[in-house]
C-alpha atoms as a PDB file:
ATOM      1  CA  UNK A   1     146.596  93.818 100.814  1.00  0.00           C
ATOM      2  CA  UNK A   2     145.444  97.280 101.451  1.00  0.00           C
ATOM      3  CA  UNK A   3     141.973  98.808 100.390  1.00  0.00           C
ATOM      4  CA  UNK A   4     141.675 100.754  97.558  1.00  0.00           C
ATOM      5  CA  UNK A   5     141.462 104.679  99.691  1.00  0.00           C
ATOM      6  CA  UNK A   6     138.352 105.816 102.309  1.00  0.00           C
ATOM      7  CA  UNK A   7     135.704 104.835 100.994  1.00  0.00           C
ATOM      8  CA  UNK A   8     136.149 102.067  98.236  1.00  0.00           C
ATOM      9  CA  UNK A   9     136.919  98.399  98.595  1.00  0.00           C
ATOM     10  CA  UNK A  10     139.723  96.356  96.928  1.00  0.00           C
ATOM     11  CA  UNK A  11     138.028  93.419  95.292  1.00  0.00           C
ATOM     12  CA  UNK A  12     141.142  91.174  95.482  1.00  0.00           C
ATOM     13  CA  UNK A  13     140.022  91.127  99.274  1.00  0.00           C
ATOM     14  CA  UNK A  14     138.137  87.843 100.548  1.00  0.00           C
ATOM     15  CA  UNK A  15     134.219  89.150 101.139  1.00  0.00           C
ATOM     16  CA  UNK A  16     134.657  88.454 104.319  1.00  0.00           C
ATOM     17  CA  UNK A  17     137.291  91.334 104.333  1.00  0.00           C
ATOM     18  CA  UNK A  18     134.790  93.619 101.527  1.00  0.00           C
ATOM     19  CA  UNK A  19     132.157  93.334 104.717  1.00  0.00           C
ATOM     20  CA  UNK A  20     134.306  94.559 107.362  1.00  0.00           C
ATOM     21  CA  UNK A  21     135.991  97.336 105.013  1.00  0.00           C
ATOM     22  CA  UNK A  22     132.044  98.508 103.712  1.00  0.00           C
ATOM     23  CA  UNK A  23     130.909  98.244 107.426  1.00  0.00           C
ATOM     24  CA  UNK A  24     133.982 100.461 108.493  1.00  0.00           C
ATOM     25  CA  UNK A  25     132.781 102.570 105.585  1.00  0.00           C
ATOM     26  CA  UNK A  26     129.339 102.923 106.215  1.00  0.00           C
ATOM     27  CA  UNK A  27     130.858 103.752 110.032  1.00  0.00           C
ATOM     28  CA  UNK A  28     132.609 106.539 108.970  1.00  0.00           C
ATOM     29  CA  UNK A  29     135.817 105.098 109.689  1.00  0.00           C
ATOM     30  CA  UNK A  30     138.852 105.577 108.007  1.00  0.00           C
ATOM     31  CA  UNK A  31     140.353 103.072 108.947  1.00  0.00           C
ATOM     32  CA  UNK A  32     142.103 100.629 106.455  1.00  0.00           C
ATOM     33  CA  UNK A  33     141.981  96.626 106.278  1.00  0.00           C
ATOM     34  CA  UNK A  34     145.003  94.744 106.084  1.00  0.00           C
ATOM     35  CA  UNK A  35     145.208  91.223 105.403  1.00  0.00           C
ATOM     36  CA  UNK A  36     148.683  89.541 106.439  1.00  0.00           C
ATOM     37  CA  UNK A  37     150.602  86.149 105.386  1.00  0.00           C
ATOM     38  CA  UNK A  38     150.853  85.167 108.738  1.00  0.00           C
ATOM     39  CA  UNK A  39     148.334  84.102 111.052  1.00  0.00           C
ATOM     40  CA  UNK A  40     146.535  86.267 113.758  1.00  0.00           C
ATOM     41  CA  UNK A  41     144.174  83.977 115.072  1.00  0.00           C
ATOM     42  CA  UNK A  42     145.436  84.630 118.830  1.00  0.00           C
ATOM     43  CA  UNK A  43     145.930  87.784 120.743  1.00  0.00           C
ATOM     44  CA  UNK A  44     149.921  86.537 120.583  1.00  0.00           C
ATOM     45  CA  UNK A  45     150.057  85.636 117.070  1.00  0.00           C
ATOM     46  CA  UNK A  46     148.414  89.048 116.197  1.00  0.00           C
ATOM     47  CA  UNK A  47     150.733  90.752 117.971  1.00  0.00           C
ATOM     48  CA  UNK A  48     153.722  89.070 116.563  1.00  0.00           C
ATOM     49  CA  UNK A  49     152.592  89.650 113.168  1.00  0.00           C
ATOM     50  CA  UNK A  50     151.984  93.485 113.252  1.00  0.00           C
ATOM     51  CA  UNK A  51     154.849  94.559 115.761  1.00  0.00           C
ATOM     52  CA  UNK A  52     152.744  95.285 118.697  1.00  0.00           C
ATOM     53  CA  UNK A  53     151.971  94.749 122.028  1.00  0.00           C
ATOM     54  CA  UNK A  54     149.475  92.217 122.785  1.00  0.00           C
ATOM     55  CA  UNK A  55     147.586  94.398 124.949  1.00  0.00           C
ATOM     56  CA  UNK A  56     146.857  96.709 121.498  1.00  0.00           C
ATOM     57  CA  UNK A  57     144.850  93.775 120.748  1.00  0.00           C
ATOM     58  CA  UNK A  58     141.481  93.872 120.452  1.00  0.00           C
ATOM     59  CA  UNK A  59     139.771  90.646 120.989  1.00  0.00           C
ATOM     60  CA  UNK A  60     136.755  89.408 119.673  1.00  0.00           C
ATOM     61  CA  UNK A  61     134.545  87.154 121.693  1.00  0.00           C
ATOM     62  CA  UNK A  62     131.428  86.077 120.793  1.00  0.00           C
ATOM     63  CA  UNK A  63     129.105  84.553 124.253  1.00  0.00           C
ATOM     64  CA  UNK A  64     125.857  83.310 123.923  1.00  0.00           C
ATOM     65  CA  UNK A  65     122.867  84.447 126.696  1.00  0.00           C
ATOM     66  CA  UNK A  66     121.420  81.272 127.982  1.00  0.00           C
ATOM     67  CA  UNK A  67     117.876  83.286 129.071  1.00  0.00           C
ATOM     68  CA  UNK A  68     117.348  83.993 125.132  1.00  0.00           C
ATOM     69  CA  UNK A  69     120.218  82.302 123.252  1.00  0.00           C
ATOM     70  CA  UNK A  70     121.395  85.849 122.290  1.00  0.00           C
ATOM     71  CA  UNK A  71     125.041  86.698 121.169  1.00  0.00           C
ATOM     72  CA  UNK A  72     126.945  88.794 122.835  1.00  0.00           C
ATOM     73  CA  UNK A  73     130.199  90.239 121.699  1.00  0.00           C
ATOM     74  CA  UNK A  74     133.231  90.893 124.168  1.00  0.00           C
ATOM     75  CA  UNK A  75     136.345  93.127 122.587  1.00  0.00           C
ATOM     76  CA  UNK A  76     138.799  92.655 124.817  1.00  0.00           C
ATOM     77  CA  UNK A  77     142.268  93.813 125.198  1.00  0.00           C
ATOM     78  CA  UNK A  78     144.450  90.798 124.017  1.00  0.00           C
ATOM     79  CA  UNK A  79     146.654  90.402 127.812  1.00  0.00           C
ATOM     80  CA  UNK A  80     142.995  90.544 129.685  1.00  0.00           C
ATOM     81  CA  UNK A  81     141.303  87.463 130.332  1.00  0.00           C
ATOM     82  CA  UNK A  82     137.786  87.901 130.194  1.00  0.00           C
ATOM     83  CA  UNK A  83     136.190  87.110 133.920  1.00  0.00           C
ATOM     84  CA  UNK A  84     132.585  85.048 132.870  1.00  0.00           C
ATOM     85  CA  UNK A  85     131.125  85.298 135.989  1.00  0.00           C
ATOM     86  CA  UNK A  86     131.876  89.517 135.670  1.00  0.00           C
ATOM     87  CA  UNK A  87     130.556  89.224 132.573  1.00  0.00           C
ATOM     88  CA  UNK A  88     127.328  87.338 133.710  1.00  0.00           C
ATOM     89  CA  UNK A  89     126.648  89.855 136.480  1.00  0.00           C
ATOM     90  CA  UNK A  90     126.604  92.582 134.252  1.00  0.00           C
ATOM     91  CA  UNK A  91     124.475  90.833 131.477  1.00  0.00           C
ATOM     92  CA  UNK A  92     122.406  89.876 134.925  1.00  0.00           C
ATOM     93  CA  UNK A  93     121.862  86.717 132.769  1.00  0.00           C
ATOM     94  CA  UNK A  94     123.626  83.475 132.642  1.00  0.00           C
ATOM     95  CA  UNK A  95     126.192  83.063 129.438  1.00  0.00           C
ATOM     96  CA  UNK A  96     128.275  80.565 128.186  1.00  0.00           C
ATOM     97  CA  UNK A  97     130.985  80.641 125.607  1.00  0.00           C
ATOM     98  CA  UNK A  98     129.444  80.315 121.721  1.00  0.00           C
ATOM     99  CA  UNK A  99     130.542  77.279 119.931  1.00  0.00           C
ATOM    100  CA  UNK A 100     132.033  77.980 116.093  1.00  0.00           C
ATOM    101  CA  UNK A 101     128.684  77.161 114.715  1.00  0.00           C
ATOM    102  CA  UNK A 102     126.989  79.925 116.691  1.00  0.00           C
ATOM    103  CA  UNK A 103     129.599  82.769 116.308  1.00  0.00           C
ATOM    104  CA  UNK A 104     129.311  81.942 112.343  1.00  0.00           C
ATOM    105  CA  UNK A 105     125.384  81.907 112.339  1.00  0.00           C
ATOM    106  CA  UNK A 106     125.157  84.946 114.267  1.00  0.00           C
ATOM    107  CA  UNK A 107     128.078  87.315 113.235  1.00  0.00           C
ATOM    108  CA  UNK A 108     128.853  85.408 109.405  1.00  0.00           C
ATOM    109  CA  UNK A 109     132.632  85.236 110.342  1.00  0.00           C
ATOM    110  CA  UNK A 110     134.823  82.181 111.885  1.00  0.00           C
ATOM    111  CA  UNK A 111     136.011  82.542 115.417  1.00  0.00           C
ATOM    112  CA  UNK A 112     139.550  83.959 115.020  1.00  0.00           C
ATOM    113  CA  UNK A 113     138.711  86.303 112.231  1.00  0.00           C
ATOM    114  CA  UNK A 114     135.435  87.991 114.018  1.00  0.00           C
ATOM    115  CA  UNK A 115     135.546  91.966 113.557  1.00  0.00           C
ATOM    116  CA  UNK A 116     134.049  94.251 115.956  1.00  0.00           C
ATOM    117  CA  UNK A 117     131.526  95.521 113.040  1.00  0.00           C
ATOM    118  CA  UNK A 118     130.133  94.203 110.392  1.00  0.00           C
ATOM    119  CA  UNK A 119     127.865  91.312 111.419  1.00  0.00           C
ATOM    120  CA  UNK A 120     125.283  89.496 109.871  1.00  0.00           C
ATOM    121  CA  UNK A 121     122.593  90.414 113.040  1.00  0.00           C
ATOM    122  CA  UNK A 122     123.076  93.240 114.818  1.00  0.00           C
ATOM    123  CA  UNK A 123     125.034  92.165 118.515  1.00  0.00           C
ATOM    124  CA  UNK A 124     124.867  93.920 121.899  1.00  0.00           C
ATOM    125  CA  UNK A 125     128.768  94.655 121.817  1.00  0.00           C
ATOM    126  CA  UNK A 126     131.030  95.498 125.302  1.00  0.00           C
ATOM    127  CA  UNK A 127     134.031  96.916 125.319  1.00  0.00           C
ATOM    128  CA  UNK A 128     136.938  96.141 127.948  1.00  0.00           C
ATOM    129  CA  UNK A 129     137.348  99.541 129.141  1.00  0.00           C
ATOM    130  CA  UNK A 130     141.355  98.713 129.032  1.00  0.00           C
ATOM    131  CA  UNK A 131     141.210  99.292 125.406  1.00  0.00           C
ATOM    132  CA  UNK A 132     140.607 102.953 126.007  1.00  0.00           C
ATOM    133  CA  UNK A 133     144.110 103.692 127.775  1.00  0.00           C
ATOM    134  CA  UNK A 134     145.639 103.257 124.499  1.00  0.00           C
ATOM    135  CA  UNK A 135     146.216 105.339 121.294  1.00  0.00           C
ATOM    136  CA  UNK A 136     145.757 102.311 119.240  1.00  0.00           C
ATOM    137  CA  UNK A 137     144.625  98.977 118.769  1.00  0.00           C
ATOM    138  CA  UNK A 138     144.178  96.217 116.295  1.00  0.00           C
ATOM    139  CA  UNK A 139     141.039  94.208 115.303  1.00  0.00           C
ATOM    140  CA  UNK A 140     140.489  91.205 113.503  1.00  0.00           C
ATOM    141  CA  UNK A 141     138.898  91.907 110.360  1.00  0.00           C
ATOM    142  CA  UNK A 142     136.711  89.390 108.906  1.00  0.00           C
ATOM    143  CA  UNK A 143     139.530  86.656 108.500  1.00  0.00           C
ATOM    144  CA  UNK A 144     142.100  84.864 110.835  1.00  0.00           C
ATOM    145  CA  UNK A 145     144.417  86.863 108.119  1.00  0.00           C
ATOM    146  CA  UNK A 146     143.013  90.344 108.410  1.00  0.00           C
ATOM    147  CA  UNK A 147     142.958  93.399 111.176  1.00  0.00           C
ATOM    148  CA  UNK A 148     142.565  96.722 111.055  1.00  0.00           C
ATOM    149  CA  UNK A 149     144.134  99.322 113.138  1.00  0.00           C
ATOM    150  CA  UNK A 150     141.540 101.847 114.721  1.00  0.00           C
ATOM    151  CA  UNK A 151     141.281 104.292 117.795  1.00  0.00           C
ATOM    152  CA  UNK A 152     139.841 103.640 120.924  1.00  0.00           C
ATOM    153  CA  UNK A 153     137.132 106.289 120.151  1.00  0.00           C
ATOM    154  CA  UNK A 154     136.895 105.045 117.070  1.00  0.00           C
ATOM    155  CA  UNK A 155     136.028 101.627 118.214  1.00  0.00           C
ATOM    156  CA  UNK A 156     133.200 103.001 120.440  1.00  0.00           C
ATOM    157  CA  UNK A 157     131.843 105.019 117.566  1.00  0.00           C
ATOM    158  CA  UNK A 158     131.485 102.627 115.119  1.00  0.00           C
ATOM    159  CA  UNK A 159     130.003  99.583 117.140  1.00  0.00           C
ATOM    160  CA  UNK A 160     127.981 101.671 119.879  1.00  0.00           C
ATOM    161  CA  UNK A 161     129.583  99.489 121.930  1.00  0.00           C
ATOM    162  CA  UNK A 162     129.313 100.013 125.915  1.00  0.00           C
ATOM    163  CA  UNK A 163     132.546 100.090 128.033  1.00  0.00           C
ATOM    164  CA  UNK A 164     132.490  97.992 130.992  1.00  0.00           C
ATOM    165  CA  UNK A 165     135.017  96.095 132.737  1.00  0.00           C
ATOM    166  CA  UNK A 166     135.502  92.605 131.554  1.00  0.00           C
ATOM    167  CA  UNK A 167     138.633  91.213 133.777  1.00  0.00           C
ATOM    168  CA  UNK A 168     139.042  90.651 137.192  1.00  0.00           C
ATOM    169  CA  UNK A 169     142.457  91.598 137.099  1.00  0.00           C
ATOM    170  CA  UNK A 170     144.768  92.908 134.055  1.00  0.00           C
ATOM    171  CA  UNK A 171     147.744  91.175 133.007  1.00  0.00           C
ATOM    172  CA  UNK A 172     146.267  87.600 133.377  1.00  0.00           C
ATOM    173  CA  UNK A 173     146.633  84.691 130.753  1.00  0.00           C
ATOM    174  CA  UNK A 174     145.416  85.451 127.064  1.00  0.00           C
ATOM    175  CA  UNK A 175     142.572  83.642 125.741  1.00  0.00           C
END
């Protein structure tokens, strides 16, 4: 189901889907939620469902800091495998991996369905500089149903996000 045009907000959407269409909104973005039958829950089954390549996937994962229990979100291209002890080094603080309870509590969206925007607390975001080799790339949006197709530059724009390098090597296993 597509929005309604720039700007407004199709209210047969789940609310999870209203947030991430009002935050892309209030962005300045374009950019149009679409929520699919099938399941895009992976990097793979995204992929499969729009007709793209996995690496025009743009992961969301959520870490937590273990110096102040902050969240931290990763957007990752969907082939690169996101190299924790990188990650860590840049952060110069220790992370793990958030559990379901924590992504929900600190983003108000499942793991699977977590957008790059939209939040319920704001979240230092970093952005696998892979992402910005391509001309486009899909997000989830708010549901393991949902994603929304934006630019690279786009991306950067409307999470601030930073662009670092989040693999140790391209092409590895997808999470």
């Amino acid at each position: 189901m597509l929005g309604s045009g720039p700007g407004k907000v199709d209210r047969e959407m789940s609310s999870s889907v209203q947030r991430v269409q009002a935050a892309l909104v209030a962005a300045g973005v374009t950019a149009r939620v679409v929520e699919l039958p099938q399941s895009t829950r992976s990097a793979r089954e995204a992929a499969n469902a729009i007709g793209c390549e996995v690496e025009q996937i743009a992961k969301s994962l959520v870490f937590r800091r273990l110096d102040n229990d902050e969240p931290v979100l990763v957007i990752a291209g969907g082939q690169n495998r996101v190299d924790e002890q990188l990650l860590a080094a840049h952060l110069q603080a220790p992370i793990a991996k958030a559990d379901a309870e924590f992504v929900r509590r600190t983003t108000g969206f499942a793991i699977g369905g977590v957008p790059p925007l939209g939040h319920a607390t704001p979240v230092r975001t970093l952005i696998d500089r892979d992402l910005l080799e391509l001309d486009v790339i899909w997000a989830a949006a708010g549901t393991p149903h949902a994603v929304v197709s934006l630019t690279p530059q786009q991306l950067l724009a409307a999470t601030g996000g930073q662009v670092v390098r989040v693999s140790s090597s391209t092409g590895g296993r997808p999470e």
